[in-house]
Protein backbone atom coordinates (compact mmCIF):
# COMPACT_ATOMS: atom_id res chain seq x y z
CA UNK A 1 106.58 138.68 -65.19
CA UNK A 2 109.27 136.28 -65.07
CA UNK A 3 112.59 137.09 -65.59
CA UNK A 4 115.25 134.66 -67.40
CA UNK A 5 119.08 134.64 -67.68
CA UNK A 6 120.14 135.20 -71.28
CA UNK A 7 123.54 134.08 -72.61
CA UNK A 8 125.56 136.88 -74.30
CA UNK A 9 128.02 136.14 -77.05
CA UNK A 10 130.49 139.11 -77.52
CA UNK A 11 131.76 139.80 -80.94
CA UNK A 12 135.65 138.87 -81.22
CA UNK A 13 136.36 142.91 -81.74
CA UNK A 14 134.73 143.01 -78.37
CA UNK A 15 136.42 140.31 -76.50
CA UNK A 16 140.12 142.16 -78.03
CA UNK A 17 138.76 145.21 -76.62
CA UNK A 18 138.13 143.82 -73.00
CA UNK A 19 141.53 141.83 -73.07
CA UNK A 20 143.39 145.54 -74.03
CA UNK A 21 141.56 147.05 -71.50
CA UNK A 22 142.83 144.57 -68.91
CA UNK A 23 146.28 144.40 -70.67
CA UNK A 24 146.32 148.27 -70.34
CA UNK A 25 144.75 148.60 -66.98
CA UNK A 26 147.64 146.35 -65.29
CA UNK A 27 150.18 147.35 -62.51
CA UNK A 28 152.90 149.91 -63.24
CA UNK A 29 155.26 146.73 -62.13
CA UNK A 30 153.24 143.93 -64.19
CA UNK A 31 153.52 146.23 -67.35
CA UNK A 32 157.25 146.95 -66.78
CA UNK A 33 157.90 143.37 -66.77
CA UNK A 34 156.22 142.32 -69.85
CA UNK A 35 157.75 145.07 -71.76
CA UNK A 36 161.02 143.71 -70.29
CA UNK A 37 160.15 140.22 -71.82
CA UNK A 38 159.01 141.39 -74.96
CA UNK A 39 162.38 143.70 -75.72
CA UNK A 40 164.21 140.48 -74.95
CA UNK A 41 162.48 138.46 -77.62
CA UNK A 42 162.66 141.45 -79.87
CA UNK A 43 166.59 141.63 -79.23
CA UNK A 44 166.60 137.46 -79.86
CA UNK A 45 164.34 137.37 -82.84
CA UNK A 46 166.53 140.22 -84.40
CA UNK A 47 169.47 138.23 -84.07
CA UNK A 48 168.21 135.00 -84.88
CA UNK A 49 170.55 133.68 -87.78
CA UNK A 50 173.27 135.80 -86.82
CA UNK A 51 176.55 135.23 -86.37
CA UNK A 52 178.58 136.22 -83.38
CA UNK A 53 180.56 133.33 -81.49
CA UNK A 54 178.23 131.17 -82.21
CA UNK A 55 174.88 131.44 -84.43
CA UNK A 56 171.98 132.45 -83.03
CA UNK A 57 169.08 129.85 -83.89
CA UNK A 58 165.96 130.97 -85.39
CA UNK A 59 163.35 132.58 -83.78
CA UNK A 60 160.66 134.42 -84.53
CA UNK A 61 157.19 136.94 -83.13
CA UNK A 62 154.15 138.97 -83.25
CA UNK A 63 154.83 142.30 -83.47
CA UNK A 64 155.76 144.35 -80.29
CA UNK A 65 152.06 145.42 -79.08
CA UNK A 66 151.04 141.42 -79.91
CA UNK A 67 153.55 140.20 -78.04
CA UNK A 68 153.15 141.75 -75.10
CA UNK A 69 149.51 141.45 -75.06
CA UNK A 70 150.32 137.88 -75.59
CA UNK A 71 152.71 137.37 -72.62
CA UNK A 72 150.23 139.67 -70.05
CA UNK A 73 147.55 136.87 -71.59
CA UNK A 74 150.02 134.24 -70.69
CA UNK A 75 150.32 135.55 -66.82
CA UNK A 76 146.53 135.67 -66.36
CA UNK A 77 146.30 132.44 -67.63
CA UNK A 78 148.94 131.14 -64.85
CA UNK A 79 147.17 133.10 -62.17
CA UNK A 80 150.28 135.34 -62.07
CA UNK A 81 152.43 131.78 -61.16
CA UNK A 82 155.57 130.19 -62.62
CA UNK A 83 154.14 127.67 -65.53
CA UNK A 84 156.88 125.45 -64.46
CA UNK A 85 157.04 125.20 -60.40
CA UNK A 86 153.46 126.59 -59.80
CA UNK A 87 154.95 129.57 -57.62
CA UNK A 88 153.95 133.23 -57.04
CA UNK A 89 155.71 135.18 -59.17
CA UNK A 90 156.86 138.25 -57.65
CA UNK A 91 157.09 141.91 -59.01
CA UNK A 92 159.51 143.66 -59.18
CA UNK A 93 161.59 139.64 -57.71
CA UNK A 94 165.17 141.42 -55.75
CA UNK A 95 166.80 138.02 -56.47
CA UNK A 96 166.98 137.71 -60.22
CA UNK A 97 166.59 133.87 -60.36
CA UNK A 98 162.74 134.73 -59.28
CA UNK A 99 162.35 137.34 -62.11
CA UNK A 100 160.27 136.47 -64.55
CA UNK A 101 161.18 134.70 -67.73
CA UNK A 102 159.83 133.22 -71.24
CA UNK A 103 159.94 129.37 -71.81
CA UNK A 104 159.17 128.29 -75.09
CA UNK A 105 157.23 125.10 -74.15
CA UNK A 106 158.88 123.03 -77.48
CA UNK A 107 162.54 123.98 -77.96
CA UNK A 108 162.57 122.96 -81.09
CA UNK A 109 159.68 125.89 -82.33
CA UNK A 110 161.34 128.61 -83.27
CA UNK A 111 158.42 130.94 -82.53
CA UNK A 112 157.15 133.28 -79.55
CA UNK A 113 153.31 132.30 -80.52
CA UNK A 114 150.13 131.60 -78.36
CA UNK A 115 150.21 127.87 -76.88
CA UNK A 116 153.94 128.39 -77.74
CA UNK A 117 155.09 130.02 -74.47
CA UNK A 118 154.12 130.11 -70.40
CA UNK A 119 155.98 132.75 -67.73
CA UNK A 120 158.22 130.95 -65.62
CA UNK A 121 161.19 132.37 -63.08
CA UNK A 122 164.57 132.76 -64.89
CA UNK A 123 165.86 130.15 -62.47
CA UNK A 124 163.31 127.51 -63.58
CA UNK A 125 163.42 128.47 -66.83
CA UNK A 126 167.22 127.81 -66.60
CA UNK A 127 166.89 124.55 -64.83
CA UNK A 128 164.47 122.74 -67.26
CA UNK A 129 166.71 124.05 -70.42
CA UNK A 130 165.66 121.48 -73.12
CA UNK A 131 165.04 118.23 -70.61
CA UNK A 132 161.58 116.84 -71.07
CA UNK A 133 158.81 118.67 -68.23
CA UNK A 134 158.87 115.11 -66.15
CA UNK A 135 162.67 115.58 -66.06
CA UNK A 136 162.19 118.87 -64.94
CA UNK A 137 159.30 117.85 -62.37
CA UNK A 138 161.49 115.31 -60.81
CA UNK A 139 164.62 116.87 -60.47
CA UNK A 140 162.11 120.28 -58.37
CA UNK A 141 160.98 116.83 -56.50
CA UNK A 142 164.86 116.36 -55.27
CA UNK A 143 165.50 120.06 -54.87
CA UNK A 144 162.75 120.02 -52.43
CA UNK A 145 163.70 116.61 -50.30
CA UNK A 146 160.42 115.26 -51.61
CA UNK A 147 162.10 112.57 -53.62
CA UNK A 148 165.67 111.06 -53.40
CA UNK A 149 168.08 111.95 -55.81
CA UNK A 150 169.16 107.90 -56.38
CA UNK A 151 165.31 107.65 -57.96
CA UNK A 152 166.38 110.66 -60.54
């Protein structure tokens, strides 16, 4: 008798189930971080439209569990690397310019959302700011001698 391979579609309540499962089956220091990232969105979506010194802009998320299901998504995704330099990211990072950080991939969306966001290091995350990601690629060029800062 001959035996064939047979394709097996899971049911999306299935394929939730396996990415919990994953989500919940992380490291001790993989988990600590993204509930560190999540309580910091939390914290800025609260005080979007605020007032302080200055007004907070706008920003909005998925509710806690969501969002942090959706940033330990994120990190698999990247292979557990920076979306902006393509670096390991390192857990727990001693030098907090390595820890890791949200970037909202369009500064001008106000929301924390799938396609929205990738895990980068704080001090990339810092660097790029609101420049364009080619800006941002060049200027990691000159900041590694691999391109001359006159070119910039």
């Amino acid at each position: 008798m001959a035996v064939s391979e047979v394709a097996l579609t899971l049911q999306p309540t299935a394929t939730r189930r396996i990415a919990i499962r994953r989500y919940l089956d992380a490291s001790e220091l993989l988990k600590r971080e993204i509930y560190r990232l999540a309580d910091l969105i939390i914290n800025r979506v609260e005080a979007s439209g605020t007032t302080s010194m200055r007004r907070s802009p706008e920003r909005n998320a998925p509710p806690p569990f969501a969002l942090q299901e959706l940033l330990f998504r994120q990190y698999e995704e990247q292979q557990g690397k920076c979306g902006l330099c393509g670096s390991a990211m390192t857990l727990p990072a001693q030098n907090k310019l390595l820890q890791m950080s949200v970037d909202r991939t369009d500064s001008l969306n106000p929301g924390y959302t799938p396609g929205a966001v990738m895990i980068s290091h704080l001090g990339c995350n810092l660097a790029k700011s609101d420049a364009p990601l080619d800006a941002f690629e060049l200027w990691l060029e000159v900041v590694k001698g691999q391109a001359r800062a006159a070119t910039a």
